[in-house]
PDB file of N, CA and C in Angstrom:
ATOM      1  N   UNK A   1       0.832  -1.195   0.000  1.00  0.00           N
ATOM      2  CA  UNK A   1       0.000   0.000   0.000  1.00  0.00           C
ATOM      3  C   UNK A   1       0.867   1.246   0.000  1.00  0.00           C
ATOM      4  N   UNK A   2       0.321   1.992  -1.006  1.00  0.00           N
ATOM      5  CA  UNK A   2       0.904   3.742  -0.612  1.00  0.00           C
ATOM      6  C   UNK A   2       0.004   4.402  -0.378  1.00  0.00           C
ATOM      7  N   UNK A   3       0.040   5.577   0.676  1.00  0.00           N
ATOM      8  CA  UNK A   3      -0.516   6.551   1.361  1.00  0.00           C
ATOM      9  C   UNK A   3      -0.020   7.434   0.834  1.00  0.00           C
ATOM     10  N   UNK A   4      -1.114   8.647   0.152  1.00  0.00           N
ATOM     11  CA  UNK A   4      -0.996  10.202  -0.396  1.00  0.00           C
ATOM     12  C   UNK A   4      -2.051  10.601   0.483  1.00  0.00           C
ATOM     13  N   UNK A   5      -1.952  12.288   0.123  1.00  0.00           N
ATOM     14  CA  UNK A   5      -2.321  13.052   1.213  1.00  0.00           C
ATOM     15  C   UNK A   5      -4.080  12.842   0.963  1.00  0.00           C
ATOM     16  N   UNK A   6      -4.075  12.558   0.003  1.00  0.00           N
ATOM     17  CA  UNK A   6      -5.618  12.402  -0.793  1.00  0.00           C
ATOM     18  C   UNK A   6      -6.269  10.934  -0.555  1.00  0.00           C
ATOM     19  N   UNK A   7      -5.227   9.744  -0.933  1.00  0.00           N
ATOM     20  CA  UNK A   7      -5.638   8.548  -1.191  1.00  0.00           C
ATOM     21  C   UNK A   7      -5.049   6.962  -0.554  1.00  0.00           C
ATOM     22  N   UNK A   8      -5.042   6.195  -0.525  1.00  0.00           N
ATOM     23  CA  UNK A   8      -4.842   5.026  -0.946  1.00  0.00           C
ATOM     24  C   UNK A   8      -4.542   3.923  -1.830  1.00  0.00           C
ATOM     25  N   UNK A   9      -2.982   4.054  -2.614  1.00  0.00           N
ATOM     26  CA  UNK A   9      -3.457   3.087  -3.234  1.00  0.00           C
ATOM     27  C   UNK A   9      -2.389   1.658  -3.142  1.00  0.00           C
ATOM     28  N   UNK A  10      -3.487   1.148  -3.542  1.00  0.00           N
ATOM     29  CA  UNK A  10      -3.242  -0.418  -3.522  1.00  0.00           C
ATOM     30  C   UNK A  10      -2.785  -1.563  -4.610  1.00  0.00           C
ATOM     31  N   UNK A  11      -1.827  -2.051  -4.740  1.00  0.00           N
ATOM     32  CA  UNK A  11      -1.231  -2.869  -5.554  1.00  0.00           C
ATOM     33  C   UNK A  11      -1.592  -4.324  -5.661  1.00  0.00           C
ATOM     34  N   UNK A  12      -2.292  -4.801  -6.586  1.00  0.00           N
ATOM     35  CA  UNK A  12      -2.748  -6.105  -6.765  1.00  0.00           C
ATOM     36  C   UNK A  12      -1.385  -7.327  -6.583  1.00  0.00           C
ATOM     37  N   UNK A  13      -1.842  -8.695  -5.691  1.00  0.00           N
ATOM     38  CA  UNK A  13      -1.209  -9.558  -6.006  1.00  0.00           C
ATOM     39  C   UNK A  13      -1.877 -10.801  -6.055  1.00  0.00           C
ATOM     40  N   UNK A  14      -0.930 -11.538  -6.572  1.00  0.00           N
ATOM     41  CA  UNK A  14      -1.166 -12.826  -7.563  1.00  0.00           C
ATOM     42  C   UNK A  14      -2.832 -13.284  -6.542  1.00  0.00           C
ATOM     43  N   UNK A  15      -4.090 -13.315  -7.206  1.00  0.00           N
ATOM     44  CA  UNK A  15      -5.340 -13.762  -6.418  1.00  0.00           C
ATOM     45  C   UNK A  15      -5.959 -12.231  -5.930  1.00  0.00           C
ATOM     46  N   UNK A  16      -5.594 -11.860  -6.459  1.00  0.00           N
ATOM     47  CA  UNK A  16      -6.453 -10.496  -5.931  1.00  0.00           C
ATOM     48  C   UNK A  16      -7.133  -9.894  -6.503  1.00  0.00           C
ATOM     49  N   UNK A  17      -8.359  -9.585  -6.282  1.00  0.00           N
ATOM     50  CA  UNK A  17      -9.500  -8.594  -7.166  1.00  0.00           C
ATOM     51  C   UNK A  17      -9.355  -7.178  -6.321  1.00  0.00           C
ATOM     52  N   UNK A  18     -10.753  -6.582  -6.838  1.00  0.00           N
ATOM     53  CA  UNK A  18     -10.841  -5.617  -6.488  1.00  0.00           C
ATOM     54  C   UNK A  18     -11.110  -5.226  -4.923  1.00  0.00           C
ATOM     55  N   UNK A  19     -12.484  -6.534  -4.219  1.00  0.00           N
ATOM     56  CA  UNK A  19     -12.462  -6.514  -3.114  1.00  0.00           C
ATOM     57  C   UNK A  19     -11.319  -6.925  -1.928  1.00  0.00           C
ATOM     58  N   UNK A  20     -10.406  -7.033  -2.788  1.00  0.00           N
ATOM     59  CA  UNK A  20      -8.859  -7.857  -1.531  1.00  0.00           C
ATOM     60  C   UNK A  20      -8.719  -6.245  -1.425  1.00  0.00           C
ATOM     61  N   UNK A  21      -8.417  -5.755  -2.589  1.00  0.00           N
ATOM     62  CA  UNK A  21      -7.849  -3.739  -2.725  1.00  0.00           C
ATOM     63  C   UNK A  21      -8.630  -3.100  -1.361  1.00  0.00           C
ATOM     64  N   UNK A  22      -9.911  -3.505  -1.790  1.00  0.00           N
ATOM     65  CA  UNK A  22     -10.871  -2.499  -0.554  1.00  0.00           C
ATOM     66  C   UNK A  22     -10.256  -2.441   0.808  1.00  0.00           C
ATOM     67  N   UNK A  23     -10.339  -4.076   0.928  1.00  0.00           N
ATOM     68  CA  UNK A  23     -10.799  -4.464   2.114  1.00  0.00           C
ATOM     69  C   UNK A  23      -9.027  -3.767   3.167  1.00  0.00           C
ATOM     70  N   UNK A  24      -7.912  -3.863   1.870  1.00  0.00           N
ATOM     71  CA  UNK A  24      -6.985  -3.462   2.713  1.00  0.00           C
ATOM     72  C   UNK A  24      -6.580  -1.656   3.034  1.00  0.00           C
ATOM     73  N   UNK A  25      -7.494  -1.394   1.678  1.00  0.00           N
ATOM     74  CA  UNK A  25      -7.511   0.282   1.479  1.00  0.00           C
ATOM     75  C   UNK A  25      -8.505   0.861   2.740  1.00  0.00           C
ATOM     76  N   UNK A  26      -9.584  -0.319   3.487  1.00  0.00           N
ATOM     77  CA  UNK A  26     -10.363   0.421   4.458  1.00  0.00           C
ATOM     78  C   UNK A  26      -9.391  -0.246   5.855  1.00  0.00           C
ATOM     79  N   UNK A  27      -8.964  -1.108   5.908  1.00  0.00           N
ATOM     80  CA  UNK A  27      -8.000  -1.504   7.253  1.00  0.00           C
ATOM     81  C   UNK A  27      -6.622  -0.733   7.149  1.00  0.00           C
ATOM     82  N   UNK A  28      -6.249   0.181   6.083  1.00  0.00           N
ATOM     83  CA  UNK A  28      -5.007   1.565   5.800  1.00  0.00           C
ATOM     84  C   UNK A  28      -5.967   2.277   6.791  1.00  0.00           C
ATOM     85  N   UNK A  29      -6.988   2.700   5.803  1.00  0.00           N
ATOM     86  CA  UNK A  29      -7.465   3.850   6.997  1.00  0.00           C
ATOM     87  C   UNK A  29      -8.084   3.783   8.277  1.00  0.00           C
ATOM     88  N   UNK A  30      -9.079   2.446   8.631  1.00  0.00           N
ATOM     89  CA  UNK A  30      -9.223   2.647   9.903  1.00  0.00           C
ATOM     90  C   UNK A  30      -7.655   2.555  10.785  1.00  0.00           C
ATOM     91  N   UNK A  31      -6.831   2.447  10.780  1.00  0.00           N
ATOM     92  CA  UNK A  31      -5.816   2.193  11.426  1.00  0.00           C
ATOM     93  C   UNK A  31      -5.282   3.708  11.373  1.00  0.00           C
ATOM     94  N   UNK A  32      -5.491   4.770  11.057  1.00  0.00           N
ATOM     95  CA  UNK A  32      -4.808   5.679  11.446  1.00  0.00           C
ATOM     96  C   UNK A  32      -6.482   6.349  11.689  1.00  0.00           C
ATOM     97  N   UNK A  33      -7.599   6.062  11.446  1.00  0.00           N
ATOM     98  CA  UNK A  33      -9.066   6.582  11.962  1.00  0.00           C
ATOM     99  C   UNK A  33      -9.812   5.659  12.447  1.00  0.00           C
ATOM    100  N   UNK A  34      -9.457   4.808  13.812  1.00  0.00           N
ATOM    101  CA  UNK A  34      -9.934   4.451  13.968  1.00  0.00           C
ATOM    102  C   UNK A  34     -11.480   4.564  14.431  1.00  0.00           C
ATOM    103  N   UNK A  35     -12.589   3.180  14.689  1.00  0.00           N
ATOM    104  CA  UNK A  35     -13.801   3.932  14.270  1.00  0.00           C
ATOM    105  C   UNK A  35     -14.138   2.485  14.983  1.00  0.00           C
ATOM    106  N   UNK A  36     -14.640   2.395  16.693  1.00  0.00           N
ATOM    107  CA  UNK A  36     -14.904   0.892  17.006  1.00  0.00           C
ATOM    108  C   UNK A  36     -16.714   0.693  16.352  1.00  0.00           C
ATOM    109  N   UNK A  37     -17.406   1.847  15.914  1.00  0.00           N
ATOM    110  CA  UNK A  37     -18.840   1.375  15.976  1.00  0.00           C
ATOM    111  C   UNK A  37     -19.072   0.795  14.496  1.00  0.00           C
ATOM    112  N   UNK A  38     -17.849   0.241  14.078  1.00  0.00           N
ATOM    113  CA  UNK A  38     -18.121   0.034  12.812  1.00  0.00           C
ATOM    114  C   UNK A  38     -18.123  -1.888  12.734  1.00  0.00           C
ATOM    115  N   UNK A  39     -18.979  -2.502  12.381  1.00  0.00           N
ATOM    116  CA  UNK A  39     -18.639  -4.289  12.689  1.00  0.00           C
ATOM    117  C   UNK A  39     -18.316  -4.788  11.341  1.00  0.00           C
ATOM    118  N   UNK A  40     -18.635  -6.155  11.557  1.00  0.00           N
ATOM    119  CA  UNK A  40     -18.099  -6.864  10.492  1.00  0.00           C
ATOM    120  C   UNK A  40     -18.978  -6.915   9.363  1.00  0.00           C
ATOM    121  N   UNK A  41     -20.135  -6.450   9.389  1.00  0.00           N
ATOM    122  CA  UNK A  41     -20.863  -6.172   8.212  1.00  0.00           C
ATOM    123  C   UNK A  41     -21.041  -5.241   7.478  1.00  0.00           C
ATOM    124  N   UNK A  42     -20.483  -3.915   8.923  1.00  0.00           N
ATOM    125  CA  UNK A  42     -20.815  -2.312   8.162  1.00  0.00           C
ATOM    126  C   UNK A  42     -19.400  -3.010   6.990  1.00  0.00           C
ATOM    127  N   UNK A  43     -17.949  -3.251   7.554  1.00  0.00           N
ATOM    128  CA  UNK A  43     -16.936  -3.640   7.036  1.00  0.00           C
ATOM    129  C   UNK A  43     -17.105  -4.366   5.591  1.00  0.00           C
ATOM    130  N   UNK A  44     -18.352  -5.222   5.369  1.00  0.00           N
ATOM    131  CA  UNK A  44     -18.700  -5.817   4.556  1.00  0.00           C
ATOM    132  C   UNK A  44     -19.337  -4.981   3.292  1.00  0.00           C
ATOM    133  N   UNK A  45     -19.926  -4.573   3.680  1.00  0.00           N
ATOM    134  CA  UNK A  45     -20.712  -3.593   2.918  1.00  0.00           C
ATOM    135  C   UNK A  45     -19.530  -2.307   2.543  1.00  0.00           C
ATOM    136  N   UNK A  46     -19.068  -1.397   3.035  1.00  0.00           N
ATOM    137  CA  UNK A  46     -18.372  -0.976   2.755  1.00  0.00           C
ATOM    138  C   UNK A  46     -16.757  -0.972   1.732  1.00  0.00           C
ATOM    139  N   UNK A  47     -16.810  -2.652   2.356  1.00  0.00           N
ATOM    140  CA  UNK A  47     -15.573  -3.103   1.142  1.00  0.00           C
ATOM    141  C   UNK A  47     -16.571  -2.866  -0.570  1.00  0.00           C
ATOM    142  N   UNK A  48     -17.503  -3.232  -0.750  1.00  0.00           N
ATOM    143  CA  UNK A  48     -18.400  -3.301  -1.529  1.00  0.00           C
ATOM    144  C   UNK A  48     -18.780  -2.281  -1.964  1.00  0.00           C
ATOM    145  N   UNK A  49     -18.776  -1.333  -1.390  1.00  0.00           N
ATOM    146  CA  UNK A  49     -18.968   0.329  -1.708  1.00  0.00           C
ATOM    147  C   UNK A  49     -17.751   0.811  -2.542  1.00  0.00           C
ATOM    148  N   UNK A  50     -16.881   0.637  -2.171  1.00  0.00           N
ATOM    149  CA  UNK A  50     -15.429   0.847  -2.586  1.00  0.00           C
ATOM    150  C   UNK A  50     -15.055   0.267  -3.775  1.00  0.00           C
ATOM    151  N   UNK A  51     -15.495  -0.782  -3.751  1.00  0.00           N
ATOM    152  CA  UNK A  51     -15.225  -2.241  -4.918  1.00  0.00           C
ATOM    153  C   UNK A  51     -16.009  -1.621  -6.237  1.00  0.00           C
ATOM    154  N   UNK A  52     -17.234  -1.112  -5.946  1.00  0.00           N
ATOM    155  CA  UNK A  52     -18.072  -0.449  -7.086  1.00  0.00           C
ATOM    156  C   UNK A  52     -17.802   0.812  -7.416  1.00  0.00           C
ATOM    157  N   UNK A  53     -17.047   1.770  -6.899  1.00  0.00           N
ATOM    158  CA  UNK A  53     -16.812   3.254  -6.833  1.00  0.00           C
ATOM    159  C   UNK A  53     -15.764   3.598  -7.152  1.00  0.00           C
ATOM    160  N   UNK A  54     -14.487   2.531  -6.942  1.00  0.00           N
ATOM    161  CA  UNK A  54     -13.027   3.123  -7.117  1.00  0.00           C
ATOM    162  C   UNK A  54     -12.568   3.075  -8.519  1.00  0.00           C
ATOM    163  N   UNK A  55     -13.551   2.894  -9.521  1.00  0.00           N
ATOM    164  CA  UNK A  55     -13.459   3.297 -10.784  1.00  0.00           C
ATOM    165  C   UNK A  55     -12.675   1.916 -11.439  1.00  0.00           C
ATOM    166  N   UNK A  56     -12.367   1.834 -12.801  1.00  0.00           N
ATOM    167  CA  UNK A  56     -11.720   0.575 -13.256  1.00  0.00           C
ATOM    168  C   UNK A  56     -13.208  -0.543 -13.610  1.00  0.00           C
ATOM    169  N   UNK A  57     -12.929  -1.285 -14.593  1.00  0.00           N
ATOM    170  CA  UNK A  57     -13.493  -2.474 -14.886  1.00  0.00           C
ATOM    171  C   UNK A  57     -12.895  -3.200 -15.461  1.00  0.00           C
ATOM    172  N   UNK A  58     -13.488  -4.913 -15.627  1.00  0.00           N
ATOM    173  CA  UNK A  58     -12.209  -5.691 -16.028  1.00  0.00           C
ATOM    174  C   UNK A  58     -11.767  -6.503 -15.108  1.00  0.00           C
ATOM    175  N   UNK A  59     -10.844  -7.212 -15.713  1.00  0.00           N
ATOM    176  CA  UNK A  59      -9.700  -8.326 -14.414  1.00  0.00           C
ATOM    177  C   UNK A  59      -8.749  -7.359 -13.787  1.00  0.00           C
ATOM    178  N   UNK A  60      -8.016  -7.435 -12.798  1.00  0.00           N
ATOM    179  CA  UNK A  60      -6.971  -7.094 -12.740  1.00  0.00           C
ATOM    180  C   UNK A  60      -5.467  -7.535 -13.182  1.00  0.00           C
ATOM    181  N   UNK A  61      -4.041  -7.377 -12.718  1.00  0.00           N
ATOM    182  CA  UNK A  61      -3.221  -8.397 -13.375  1.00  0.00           C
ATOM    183  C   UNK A  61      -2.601  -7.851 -12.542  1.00  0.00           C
ATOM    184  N   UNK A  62      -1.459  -8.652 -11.821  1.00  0.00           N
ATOM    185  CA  UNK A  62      -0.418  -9.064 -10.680  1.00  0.00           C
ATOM    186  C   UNK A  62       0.211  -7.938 -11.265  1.00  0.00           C
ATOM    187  N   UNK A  63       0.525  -6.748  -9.950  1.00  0.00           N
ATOM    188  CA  UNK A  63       0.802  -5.775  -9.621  1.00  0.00           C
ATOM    189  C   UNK A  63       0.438  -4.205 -10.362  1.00  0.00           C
ATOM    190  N   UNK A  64      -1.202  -4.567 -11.311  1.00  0.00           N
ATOM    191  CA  UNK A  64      -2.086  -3.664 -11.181  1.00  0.00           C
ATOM    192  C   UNK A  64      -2.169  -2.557  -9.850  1.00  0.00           C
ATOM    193  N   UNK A  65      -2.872  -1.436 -10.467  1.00  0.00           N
ATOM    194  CA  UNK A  65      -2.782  -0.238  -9.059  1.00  0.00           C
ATOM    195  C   UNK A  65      -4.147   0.240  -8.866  1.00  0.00           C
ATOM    196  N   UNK A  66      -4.628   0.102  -7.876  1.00  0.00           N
ATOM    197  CA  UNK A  66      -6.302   0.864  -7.680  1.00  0.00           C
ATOM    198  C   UNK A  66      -6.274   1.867  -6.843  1.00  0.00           C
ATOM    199  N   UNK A  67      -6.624   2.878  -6.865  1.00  0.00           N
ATOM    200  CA  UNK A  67      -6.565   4.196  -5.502  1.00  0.00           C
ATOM    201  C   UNK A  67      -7.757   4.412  -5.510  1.00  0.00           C
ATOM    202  N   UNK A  68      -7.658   4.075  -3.714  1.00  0.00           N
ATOM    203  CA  UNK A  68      -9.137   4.269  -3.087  1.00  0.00           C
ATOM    204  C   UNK A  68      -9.162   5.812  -2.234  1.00  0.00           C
ATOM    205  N   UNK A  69      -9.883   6.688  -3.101  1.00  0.00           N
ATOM    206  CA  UNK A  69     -10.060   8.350  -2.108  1.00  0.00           C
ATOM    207  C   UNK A  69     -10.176   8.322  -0.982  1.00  0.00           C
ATOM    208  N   UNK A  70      -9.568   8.696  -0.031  1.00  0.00           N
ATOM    209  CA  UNK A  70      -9.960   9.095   1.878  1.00  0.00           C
ATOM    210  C   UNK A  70     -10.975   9.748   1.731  1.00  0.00           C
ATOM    211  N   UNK A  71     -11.624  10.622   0.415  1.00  0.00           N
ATOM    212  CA  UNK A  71     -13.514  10.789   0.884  1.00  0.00           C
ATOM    213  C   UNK A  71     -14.413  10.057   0.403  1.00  0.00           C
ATOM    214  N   UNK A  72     -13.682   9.014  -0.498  1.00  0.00           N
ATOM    215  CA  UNK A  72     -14.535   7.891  -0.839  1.00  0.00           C
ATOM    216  C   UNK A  72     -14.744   6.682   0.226  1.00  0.00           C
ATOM    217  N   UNK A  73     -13.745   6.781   0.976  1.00  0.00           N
ATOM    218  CA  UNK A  73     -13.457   5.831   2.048  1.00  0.00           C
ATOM    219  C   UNK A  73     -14.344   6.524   2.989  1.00  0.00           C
ATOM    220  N   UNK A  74     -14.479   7.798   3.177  1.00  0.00           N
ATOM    221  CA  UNK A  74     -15.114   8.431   4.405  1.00  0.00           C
ATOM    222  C   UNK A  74     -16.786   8.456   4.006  1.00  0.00           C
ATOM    223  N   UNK A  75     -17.014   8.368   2.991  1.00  0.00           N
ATOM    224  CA  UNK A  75     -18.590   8.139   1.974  1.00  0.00           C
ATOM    225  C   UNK A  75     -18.900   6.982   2.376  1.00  0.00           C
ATOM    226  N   UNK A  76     -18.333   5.986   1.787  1.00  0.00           N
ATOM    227  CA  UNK A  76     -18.607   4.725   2.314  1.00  0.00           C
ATOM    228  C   UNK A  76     -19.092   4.313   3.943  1.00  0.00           C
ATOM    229  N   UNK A  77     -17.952   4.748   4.723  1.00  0.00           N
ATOM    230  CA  UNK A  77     -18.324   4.790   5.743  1.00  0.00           C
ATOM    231  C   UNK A  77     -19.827   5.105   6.613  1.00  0.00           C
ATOM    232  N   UNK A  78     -19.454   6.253   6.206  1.00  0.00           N
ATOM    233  CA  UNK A  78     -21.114   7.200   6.681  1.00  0.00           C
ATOM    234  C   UNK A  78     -21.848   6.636   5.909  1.00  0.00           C
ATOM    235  N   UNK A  79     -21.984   6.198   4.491  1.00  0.00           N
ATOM    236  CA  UNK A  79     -23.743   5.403   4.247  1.00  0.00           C
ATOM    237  C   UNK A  79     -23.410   4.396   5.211  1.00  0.00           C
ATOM    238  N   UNK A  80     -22.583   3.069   5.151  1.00  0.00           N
ATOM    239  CA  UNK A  80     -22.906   2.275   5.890  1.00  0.00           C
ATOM    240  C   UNK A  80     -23.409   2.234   7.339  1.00  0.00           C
ATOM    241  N   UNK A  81     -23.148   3.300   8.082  1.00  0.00           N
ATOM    242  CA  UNK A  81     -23.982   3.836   9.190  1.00  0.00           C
ATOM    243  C   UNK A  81     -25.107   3.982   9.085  1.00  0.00           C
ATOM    244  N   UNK A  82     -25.749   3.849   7.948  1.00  0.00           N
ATOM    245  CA  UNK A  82     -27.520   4.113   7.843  1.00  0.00           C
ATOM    246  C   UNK A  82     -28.150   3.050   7.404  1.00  0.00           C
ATOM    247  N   UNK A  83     -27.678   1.652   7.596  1.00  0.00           N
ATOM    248  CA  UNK A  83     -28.044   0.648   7.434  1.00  0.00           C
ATOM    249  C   UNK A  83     -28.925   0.306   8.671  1.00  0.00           C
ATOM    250  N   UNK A  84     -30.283  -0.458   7.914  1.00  0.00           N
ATOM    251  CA  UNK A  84     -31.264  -0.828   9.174  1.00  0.00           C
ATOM    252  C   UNK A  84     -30.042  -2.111   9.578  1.00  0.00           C
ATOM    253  N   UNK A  85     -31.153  -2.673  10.755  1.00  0.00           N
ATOM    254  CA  UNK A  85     -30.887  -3.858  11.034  1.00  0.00           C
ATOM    255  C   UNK A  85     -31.533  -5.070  10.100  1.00  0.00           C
ATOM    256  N   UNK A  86     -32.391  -5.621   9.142  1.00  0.00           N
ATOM    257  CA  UNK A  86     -32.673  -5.741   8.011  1.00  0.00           C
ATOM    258  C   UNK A  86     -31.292  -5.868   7.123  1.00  0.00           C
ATOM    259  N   UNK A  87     -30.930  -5.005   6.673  1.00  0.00           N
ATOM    260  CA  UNK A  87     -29.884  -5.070   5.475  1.00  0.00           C
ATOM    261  C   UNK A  87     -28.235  -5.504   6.553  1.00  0.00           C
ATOM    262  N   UNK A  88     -28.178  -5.623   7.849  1.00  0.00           N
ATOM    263  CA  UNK A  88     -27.195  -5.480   8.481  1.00  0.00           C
ATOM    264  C   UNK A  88     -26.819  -7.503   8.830  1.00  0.00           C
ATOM    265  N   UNK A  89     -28.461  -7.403   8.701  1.00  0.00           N
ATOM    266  CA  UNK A  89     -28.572  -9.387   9.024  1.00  0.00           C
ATOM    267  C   UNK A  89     -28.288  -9.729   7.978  1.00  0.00           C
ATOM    268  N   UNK A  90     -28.451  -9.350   6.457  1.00  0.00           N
ATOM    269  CA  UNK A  90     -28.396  -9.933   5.805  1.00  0.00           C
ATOM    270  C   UNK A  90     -27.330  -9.704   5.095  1.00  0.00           C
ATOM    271  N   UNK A  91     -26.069  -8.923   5.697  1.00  0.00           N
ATOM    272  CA  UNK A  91     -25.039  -8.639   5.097  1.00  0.00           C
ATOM    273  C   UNK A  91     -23.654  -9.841   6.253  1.00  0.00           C
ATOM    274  N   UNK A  92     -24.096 -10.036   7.320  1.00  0.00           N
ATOM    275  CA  UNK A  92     -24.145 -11.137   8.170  1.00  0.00           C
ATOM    276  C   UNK A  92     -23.709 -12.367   7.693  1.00  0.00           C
ATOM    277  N   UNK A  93     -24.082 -13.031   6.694  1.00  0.00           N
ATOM    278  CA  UNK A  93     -23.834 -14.151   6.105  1.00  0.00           C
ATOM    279  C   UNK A  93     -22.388 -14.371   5.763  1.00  0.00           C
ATOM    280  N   UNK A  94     -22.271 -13.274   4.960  1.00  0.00           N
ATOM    281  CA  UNK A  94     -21.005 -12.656   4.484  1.00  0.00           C
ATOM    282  C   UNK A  94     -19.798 -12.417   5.081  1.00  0.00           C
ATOM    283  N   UNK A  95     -20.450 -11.273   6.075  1.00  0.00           N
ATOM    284  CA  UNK A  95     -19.153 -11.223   7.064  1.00  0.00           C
ATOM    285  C   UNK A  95     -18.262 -12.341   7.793  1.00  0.00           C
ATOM    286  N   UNK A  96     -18.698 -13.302   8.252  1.00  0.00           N
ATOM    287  CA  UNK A  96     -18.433 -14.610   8.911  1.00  0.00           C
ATOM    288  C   UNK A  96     -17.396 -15.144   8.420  1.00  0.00           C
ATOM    289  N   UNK A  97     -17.446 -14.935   6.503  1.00  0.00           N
ATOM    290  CA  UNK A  97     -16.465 -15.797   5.751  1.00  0.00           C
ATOM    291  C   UNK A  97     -15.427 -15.301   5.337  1.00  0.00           C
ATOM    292  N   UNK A  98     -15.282 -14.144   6.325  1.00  0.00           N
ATOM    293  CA  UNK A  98     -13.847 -13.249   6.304  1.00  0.00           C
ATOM    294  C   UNK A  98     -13.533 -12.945   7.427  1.00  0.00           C
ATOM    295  N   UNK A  99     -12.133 -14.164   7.865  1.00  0.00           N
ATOM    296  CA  UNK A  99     -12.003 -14.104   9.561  1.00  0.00           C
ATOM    297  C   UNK A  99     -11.723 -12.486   9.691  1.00  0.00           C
ATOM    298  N   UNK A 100     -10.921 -12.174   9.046  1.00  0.00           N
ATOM    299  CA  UNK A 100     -10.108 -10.771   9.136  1.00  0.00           C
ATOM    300  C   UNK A 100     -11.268 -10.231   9.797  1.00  0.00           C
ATOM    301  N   UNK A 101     -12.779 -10.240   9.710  1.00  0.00           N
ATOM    302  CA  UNK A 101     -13.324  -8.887   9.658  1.00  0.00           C
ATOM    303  C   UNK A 101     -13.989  -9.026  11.371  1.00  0.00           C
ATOM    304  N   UNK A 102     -14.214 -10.426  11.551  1.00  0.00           N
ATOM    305  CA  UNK A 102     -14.650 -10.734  12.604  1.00  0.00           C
ATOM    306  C   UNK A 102     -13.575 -10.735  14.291  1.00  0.00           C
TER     307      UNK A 102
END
């Protein structure tokens, strides 16, 4: 990962899509913002926010570059805070199958 004053970005390796990019472009930033009211589903959803937004389509290819915005990261964030409990159970399933998040 490289850190700019703006962004995040993230370097693909061998097995990596777009959601591996997210998921490490949102654990860059909670780690210098951290944020405990956030769980393993807002986490879920949010990798997913990112995954659809950070622009690019296509495969990637071993050591491809994606930059994820710190206000796209901070967007993400805040919708996922407005998730009922409804969309939070059912994002649940998901979360589970990514120890990291749990």
């Amino acid at each position: 990962s490289q850190e700019t004053e703006q962004s995040f970005i993230e370097v693909t390796a061998k097995g990596e899509g777009r959601t591996h990019l997210a998921r490490r472009a949102l654990a860059n930033y909670l780690e210098k913002n951290s944020d405990s009211s956030l769980s393993p589903e807002h986490k879920i959803y949010i990798e997913d926010y990112l995954r659809k937004k950070a622009g690019g389509k296509g495969s990637l290819h071993v050591s491809n570059t994606v930059e994820f915005s710190k206000s796209l990261i901070q967007d993400a964030i805040s919708t996922s805070k407005n998730l009922n409990q409804n969309q939070l159970k059912n994002l649940h399933k998901y979360a589970v199958r990514v120890p990291s998040l749990t």
